[in-house]
Protein backbone atom coordinates (compact mmCIF):
# COMPACT_ATOMS: atom_id res chain seq x y z
CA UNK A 1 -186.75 -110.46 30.00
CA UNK A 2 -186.92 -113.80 28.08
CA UNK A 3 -189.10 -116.67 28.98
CA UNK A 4 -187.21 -120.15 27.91
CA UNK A 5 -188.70 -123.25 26.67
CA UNK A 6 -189.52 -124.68 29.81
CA UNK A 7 -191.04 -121.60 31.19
CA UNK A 8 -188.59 -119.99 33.34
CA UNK A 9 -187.88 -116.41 33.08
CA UNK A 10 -184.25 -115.17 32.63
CA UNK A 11 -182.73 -111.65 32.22
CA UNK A 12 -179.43 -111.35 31.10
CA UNK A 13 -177.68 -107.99 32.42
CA UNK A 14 -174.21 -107.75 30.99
CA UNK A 15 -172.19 -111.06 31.78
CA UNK A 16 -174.66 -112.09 34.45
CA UNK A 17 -177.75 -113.78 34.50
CA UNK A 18 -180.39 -114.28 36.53
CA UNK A 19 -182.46 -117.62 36.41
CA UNK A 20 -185.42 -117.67 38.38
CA UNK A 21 -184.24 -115.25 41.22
CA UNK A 22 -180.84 -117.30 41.27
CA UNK A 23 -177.88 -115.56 40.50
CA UNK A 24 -176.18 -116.66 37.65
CA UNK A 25 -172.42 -115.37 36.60
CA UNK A 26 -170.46 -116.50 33.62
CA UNK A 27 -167.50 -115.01 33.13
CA UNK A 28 -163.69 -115.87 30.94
CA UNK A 29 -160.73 -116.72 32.64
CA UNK A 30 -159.69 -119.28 35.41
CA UNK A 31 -162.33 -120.12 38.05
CA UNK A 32 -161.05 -121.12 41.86
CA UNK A 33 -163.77 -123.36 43.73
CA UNK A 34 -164.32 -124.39 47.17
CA UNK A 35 -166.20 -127.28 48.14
CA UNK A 36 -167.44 -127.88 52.08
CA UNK A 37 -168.75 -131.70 51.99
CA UNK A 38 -170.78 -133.10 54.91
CA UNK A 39 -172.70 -136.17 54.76
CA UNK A 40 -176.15 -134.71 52.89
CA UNK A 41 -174.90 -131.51 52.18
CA UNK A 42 -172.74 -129.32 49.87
CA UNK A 43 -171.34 -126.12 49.82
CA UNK A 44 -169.93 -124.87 46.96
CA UNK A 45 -168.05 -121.58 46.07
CA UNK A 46 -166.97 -120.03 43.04
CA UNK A 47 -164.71 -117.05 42.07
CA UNK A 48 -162.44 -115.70 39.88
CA UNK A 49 -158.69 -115.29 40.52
CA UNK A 50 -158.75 -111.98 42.18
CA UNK A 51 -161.27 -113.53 44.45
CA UNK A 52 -164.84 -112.14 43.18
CA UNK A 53 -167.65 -114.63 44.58
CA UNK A 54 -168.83 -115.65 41.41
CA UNK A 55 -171.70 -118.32 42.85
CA UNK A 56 -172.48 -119.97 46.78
CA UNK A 57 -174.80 -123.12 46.15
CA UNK A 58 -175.89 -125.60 48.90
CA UNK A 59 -176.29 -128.87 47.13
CA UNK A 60 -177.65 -132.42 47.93
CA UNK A 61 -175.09 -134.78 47.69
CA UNK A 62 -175.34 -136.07 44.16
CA UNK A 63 -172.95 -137.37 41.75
CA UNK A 64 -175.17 -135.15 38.84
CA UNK A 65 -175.84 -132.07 41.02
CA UNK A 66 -172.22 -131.92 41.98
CA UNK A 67 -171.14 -132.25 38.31
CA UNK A 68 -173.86 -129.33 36.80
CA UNK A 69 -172.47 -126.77 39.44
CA UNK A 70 -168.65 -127.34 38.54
CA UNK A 71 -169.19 -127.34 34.97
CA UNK A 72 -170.18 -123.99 35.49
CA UNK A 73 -166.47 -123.03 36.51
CA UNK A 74 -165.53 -123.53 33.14
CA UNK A 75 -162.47 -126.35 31.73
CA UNK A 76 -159.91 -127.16 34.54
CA UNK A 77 -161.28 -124.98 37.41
CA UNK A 78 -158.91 -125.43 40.69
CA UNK A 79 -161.24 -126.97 43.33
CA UNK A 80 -160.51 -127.74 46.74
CA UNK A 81 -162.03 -130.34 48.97
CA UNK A 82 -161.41 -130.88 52.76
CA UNK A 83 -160.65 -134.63 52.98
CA UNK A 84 -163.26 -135.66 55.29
CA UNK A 85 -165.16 -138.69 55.84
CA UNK A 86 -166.77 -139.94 52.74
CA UNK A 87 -164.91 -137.36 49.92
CA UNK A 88 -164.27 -140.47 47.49
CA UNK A 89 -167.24 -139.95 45.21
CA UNK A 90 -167.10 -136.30 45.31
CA UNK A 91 -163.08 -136.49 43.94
CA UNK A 92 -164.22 -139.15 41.53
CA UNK A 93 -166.71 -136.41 40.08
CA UNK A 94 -164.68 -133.87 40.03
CA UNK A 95 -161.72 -135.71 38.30
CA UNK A 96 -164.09 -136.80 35.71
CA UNK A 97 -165.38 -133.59 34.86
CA UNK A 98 -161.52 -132.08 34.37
CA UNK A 99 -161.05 -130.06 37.68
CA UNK A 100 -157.38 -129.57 39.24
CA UNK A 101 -158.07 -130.82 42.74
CA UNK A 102 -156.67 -130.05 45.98
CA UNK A 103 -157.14 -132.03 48.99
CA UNK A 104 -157.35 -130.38 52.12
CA UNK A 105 -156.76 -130.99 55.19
CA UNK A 106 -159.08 -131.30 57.79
């Protein structure tokens, strides 16, 4: 157990970590990400290529928020997004943080 400078506690067991009860998994290799947008709300999943759930978040919609949790998926994850009402700011973020996105159909 390690207690960080702003006073959360973190244990680090092998490649994962967990952050305040949250789990946290870092792993090498290419990361796959799937994004559900709605008009507040965000889900957003991570894995690896042979399809281990790496991470499920719930986010509110925020340019920052949106851009913390993919940076997590490493350079150049693949991330689809269902093209649904309102997606523009959401592919805007992603672009500029290097992900390989796919647009969905709804």
């Amino acid at each position: 157990m390690v207690r960080c400078l702003w006073g959360i506690r973190t244990e680090v067991v092998g490649l994962i970590g967990i952050v305040a009860g949250h789990r946290l998994v870092v792993v090498g290799g290419k990361q796959f990400v799937g994004i559900d947008l709605h008009r507040r709300r965000t889900v957003i999943v991570r894995t690896t290529a042979s399809g281990e759930v790496l991470e499920a978040v719930r986010i509110v919609n925020d340019v920052q928020r949106l851009a913390s949790v993919i940076a997590r998926a490493g350079q150049g994850p693949e991330v689809v997004l269902e093209a649904t009402y309102g997606w523009y700011w959401a592919v805007d973020a992603l672009q500029a943080g290097g992900a390989n996105l796919h647009l969905a159909h709804p």
